[in-house]
C-alpha atoms as a PDB file:
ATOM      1  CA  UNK A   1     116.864  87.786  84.293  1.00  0.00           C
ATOM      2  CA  UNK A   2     116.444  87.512  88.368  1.00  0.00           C
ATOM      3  CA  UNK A   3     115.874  91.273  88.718  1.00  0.00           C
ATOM      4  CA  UNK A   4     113.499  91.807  85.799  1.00  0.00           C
ATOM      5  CA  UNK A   5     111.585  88.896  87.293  1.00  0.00           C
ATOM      6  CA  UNK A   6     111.366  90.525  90.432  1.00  0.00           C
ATOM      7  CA  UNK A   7     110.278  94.452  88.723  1.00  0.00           C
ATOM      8  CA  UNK A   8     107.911  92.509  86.676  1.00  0.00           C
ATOM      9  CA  UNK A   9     105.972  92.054  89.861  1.00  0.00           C
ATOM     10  CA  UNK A  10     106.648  94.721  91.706  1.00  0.00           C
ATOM     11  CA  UNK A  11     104.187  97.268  92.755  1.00  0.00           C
ATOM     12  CA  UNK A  12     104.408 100.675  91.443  1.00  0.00           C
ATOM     13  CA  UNK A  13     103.212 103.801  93.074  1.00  0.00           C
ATOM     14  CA  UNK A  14      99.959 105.592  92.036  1.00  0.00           C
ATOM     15  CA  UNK A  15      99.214 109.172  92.946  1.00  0.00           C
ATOM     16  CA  UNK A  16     102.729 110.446  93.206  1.00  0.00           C
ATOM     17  CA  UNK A  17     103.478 113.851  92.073  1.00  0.00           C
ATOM     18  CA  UNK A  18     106.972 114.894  93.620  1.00  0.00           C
ATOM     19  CA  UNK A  19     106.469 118.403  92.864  1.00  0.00           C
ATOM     20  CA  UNK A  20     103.901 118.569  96.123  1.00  0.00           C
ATOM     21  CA  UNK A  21     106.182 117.088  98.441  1.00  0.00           C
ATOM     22  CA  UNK A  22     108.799 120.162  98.694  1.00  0.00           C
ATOM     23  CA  UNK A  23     110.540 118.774 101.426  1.00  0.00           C
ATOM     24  CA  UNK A  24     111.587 115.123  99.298  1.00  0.00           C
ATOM     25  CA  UNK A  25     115.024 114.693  98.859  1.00  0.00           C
ATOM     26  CA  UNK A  26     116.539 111.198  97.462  1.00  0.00           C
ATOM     27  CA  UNK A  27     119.415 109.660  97.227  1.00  0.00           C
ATOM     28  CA  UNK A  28     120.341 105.690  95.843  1.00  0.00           C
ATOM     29  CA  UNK A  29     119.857 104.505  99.661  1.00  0.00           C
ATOM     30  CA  UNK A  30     116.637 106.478 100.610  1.00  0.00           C
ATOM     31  CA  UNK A  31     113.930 108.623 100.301  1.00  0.00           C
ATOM     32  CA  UNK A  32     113.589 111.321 103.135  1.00  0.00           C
ATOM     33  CA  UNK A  33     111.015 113.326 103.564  1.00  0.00           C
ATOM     34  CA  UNK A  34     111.013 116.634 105.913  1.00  0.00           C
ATOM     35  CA  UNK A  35     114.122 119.336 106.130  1.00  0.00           C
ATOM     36  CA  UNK A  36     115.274 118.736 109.331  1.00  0.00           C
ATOM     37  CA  UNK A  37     114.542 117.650 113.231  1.00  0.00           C
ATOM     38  CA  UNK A  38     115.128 116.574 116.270  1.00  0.00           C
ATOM     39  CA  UNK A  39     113.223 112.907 115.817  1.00  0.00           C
ATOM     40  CA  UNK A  40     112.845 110.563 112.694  1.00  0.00           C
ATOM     41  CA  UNK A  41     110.962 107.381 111.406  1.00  0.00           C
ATOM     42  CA  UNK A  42     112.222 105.115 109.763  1.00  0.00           C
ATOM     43  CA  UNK A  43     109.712 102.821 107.391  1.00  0.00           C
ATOM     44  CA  UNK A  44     110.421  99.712 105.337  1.00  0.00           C
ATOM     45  CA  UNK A  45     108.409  99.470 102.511  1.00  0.00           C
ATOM     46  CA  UNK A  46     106.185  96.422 101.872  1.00  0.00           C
ATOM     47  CA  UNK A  47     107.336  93.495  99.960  1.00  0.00           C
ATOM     48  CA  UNK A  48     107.833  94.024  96.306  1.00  0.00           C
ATOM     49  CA  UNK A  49     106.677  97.414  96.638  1.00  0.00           C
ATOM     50  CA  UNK A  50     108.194 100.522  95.219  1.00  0.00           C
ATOM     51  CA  UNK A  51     109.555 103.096  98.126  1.00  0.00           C
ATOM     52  CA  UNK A  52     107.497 106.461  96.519  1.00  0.00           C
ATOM     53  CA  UNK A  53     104.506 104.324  96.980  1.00  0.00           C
ATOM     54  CA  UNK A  54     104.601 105.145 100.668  1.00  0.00           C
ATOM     55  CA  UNK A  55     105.577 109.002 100.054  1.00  0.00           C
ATOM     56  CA  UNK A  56     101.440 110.255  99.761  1.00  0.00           C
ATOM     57  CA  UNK A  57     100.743 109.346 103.527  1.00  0.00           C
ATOM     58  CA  UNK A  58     104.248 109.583 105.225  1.00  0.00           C
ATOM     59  CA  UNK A  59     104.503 113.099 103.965  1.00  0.00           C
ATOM     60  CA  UNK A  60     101.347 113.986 106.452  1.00  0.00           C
ATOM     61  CA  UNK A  61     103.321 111.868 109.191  1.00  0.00           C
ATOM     62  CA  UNK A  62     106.509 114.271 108.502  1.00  0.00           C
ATOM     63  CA  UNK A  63     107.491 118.120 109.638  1.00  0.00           C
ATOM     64  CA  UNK A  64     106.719 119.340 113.149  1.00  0.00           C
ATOM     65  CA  UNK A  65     110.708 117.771 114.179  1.00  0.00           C
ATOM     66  CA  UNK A  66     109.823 114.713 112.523  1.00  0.00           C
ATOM     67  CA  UNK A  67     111.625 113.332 109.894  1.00  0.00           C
ATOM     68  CA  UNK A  68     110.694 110.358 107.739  1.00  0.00           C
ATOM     69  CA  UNK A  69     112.827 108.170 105.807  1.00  0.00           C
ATOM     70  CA  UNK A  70     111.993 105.323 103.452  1.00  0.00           C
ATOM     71  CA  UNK A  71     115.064 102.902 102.636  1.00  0.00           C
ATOM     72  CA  UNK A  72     115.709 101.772  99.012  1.00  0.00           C
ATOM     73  CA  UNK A  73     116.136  97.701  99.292  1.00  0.00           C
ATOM     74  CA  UNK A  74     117.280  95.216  96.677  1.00  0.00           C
ATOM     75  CA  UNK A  75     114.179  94.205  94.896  1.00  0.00           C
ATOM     76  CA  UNK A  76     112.096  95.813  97.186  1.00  0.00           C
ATOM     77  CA  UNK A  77     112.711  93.461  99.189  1.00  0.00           C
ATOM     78  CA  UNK A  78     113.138  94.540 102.681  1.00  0.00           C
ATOM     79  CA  UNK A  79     114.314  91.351 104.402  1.00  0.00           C
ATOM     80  CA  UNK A  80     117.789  91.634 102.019  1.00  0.00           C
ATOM     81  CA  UNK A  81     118.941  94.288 104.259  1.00  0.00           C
ATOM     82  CA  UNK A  82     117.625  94.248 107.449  1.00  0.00           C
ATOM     83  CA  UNK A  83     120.655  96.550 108.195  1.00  0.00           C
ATOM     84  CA  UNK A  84     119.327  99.929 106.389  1.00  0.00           C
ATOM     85  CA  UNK A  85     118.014 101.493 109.723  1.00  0.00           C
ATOM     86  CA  UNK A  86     121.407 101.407 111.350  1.00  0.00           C
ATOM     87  CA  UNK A  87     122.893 102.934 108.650  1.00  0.00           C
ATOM     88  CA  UNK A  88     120.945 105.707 108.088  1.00  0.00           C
ATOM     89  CA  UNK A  89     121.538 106.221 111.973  1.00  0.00           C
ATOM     90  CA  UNK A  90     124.779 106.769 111.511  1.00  0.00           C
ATOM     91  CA  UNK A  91     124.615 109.357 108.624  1.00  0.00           C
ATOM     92  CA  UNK A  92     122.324 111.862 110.813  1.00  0.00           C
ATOM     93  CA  UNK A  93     124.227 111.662 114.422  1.00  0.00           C
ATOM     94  CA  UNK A  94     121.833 115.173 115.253  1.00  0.00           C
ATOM     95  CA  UNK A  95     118.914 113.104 115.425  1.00  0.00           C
ATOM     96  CA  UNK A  96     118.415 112.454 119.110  1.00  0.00           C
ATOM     97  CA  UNK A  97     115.158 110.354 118.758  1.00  0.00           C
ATOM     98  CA  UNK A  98     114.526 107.466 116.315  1.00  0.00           C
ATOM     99  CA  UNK A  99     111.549 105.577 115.806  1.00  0.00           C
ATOM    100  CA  UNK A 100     111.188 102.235 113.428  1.00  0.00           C
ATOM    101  CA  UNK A 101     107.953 100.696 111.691  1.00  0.00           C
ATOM    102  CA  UNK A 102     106.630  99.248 108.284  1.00  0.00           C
ATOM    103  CA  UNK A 103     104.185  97.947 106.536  1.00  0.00           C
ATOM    104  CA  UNK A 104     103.698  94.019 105.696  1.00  0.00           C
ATOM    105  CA  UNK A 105     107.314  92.218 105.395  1.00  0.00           C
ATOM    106  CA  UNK A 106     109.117  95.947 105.711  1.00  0.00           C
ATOM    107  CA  UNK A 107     107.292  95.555 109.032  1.00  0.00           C
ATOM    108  CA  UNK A 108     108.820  92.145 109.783  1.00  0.00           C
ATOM    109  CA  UNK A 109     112.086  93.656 109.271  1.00  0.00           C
ATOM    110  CA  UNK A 110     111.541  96.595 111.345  1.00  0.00           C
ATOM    111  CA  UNK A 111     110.435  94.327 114.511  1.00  0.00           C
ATOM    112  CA  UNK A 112     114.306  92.415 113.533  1.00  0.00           C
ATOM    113  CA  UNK A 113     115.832  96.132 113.963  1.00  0.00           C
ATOM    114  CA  UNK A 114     114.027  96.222 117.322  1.00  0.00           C
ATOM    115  CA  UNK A 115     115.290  92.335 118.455  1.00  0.00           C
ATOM    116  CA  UNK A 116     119.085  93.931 117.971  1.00  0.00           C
ATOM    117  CA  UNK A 117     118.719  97.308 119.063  1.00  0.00           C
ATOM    118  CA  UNK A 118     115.999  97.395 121.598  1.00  0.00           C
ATOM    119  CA  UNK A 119     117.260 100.278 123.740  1.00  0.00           C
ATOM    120  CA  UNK A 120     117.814 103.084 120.530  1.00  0.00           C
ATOM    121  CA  UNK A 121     114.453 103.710 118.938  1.00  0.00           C
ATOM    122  CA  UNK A 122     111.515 104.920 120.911  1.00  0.00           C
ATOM    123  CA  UNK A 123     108.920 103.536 118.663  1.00  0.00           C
ATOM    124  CA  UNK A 124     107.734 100.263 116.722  1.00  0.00           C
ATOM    125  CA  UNK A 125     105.139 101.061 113.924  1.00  0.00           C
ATOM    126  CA  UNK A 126     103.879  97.861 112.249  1.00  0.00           C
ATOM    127  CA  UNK A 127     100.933  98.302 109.364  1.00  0.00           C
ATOM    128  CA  UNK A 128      99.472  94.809 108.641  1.00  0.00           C
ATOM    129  CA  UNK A 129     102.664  93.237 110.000  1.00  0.00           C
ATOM    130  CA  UNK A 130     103.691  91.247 113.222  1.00  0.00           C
ATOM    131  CA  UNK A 131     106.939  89.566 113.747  1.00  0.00           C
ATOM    132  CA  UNK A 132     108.559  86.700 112.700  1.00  0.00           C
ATOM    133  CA  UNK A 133     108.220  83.683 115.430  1.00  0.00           C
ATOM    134  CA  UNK A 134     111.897  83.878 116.373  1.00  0.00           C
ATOM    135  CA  UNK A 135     111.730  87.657 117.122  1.00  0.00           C
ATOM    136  CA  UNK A 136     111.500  88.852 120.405  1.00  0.00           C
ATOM    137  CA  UNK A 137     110.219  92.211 121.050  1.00  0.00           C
ATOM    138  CA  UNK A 138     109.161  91.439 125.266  1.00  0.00           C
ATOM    139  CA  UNK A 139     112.670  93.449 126.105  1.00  0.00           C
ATOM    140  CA  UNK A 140     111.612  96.395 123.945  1.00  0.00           C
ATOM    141  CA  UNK A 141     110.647  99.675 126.387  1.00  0.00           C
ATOM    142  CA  UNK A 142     109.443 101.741 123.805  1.00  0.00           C
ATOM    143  CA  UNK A 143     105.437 102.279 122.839  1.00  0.00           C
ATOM    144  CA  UNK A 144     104.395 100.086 119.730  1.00  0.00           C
ATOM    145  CA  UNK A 145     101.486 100.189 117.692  1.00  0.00           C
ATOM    146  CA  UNK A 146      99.951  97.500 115.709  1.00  0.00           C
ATOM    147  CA  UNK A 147      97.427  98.927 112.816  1.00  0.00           C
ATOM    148  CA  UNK A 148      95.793  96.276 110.834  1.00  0.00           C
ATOM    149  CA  UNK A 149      92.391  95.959 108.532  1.00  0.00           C
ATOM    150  CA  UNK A 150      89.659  93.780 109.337  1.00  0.00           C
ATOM    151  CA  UNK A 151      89.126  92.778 105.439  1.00  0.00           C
ATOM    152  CA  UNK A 152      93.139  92.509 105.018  1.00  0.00           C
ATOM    153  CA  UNK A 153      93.337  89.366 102.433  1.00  0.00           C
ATOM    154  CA  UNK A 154      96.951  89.077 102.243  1.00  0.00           C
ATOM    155  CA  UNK A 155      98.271  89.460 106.080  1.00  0.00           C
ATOM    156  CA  UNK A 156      97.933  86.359 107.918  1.00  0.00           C
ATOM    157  CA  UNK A 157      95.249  87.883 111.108  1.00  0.00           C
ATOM    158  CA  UNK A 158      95.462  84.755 112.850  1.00  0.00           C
ATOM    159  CA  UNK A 159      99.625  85.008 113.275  1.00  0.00           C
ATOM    160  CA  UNK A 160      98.860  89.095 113.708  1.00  0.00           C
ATOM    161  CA  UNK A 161      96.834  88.144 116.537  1.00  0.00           C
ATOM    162  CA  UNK A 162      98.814  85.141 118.154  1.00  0.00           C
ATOM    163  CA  UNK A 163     102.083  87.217 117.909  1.00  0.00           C
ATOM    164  CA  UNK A 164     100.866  89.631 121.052  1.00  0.00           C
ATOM    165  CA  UNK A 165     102.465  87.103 123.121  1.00  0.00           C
ATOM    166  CA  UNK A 166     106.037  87.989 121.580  1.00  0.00           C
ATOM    167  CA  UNK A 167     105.173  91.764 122.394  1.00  0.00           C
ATOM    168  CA  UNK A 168     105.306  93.966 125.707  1.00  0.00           C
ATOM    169  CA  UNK A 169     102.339  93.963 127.724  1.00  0.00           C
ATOM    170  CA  UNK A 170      99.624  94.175 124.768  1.00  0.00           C
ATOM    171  CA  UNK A 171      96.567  95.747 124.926  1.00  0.00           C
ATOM    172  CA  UNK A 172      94.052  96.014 122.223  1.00  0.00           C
ATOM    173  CA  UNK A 173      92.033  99.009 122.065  1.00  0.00           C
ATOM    174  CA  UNK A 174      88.873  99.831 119.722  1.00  0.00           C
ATOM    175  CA  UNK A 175      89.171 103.599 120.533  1.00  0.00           C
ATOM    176  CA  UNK A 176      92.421 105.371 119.115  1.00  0.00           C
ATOM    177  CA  UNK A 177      91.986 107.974 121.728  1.00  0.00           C
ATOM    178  CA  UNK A 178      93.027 105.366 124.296  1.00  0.00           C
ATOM    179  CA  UNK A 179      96.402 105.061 122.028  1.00  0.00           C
ATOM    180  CA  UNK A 180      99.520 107.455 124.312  1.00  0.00           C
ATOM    181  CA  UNK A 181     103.071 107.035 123.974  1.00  0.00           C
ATOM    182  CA  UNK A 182     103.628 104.556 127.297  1.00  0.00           C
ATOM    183  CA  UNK A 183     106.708 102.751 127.986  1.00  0.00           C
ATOM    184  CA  UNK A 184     106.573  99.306 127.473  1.00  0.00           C
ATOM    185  CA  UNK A 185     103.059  99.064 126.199  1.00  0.00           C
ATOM    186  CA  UNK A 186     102.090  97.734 122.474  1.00  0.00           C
ATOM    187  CA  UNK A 187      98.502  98.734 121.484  1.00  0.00           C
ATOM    188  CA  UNK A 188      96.829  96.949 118.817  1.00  0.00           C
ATOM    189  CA  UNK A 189      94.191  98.251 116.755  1.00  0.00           C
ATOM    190  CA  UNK A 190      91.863  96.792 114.102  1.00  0.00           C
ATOM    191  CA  UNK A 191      90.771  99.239 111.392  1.00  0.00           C
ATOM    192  CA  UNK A 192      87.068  98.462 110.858  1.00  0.00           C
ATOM    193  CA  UNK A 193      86.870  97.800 106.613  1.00  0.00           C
ATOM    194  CA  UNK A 194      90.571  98.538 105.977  1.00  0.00           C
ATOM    195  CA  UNK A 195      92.430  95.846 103.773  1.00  0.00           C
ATOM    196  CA  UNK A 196      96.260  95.561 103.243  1.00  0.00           C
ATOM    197  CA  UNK A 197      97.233  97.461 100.127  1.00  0.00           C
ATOM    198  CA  UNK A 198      95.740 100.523 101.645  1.00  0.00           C
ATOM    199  CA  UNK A 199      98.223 101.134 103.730  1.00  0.00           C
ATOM    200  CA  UNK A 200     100.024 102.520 100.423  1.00  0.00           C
ATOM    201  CA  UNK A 201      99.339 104.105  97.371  1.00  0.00           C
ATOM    202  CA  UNK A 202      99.984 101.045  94.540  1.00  0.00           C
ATOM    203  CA  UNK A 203      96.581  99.523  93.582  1.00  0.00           C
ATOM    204  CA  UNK A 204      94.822  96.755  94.471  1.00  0.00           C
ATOM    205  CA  UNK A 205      97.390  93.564  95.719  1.00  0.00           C
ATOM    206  CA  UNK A 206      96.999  90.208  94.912  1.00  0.00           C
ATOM    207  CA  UNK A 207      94.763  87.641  97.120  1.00  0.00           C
ATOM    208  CA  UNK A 208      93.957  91.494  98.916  1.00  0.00           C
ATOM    209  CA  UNK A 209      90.230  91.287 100.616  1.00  0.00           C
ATOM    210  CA  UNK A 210      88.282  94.717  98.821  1.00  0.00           C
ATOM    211  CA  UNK A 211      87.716  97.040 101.679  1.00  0.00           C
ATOM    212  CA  UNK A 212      84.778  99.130 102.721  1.00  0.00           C
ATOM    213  CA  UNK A 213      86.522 102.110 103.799  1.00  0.00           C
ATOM    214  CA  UNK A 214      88.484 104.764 101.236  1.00  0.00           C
ATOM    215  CA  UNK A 215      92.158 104.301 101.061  1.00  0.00           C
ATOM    216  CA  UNK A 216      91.965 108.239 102.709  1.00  0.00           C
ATOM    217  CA  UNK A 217      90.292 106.867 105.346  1.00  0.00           C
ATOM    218  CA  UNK A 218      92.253 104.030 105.786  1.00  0.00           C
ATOM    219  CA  UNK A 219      95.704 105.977 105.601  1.00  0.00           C
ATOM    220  CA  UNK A 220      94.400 108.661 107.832  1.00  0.00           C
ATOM    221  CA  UNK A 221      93.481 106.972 110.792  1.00  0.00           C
ATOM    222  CA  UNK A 222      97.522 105.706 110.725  1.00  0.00           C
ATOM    223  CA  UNK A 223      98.623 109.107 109.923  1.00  0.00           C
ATOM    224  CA  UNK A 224      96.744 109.934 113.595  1.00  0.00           C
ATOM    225  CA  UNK A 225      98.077 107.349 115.185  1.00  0.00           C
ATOM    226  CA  UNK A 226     101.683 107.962 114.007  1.00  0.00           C
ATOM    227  CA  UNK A 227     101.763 111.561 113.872  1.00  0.00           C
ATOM    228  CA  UNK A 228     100.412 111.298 117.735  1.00  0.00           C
ATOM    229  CA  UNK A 229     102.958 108.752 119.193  1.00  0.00           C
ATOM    230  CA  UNK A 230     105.816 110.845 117.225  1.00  0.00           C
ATOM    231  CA  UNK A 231     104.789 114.328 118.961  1.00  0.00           C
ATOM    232  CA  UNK A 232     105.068 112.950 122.153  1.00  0.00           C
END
């Protein structure tokens, strides 16, 4: 009864054709995207949302020696294993560079994976997410970024905003050309009309604010901002 409870409301991917992502492979711990390379992301999904519904705009972030991987969480439910990351470490030893991030409570989670293991990933992604008020992300020397919509209805802005004091040196920018890879930096940047659900591809979430930009737009201004931190 407890997990049909939780499916019942999960959020299901739109948009998802697997047959034009070549590169997918899955398995019952993860979705990875991208053959092979020399760095990888790792991205917790959002709470109560399905894993594919991330595939459409981490595919873009993928290829170029990046590889992206999505974990599969009970319930989709990120925070009931805060572990995943580590272990899908340890099953690809060749990767020399790893980066964490995700979006809402899978970003939560990821800034937990960054509290334990501050010295092994090189960068913190967080999409409409900041972390929890016991996490401390100050000894972190990697670059993170901070995306989050100005009409986001479901994200609490206020506690987005406070929480730069639990970051390294924070700086927010309103030009994402001003966003480079710098040690022990976290940028924050407001997406002007973005919400919170369009940071994936699952419809419109509940108590969301309607935004005035595309999803497209939305997702594409990440995929810059990821894609740009990764290459360097």
């Amino acid at each position: 009864m407890l997990l049909f409870i939780f499916q019942s409301c999960s959020y299901f991917p739109e948009d998802f054709d697997r047959d034009e992502t070549p590169s997918l492979t899955e398995t019952i711990k993860y979705i990875k995207i991208g053959d092979q390379g020399s760095k990888a992301l790792i991205f917790y999904p959002g709470g109560l949302v399905d894993p594919f519904a991330y595939v459409n705009m981490l595919s873009a972030v993928a290829g170029d020696d990046v590889v992206v991987f999505i974990p599969k969480v009970p319930y989709n439910l990120a925070i009931l294993n805060i572990n995943h990351a580590e272990e899908i470490k340890k099953a690809f030893p060749d990767i020399k560079e790893w980066s964490v991030g995700g979006h809402s409570l899978g970003g939560a989670v990821a800034c937990f994976v960054i509290n334990d293991h501050p010295s092994e990933y090189e960068n913190l992604f967080l999409l409409a997410a900041y972390p929890s008020e016991s996490t401390d992300l100050k000894s972190f020397e990697g670059t993170s970024i901070v995306l989050f919509g100005s009409n986001d209805g479901v994200a609490d802005l206020e506690k987005l905003i406070n929480s730069r004091d639990q970051f390294n040196n924070p700086v927010d920018v309103e030009d994402i050309d001003f966003i480079e890879k710098t040690a022990s930096t976290s940028f924050f940047y407001q997406i002007e009309g973005g919400n919170h659900g369009n940071f994936g591809n699952y419809g419109f979430q509940k108590g969301d604010r309607e935004s005035t930009i595309t999803r497209e737009e939305q997702q594409s201004t990440s995929i810059l901002i990821m894609s740009k931190i990764l290459a360097q």
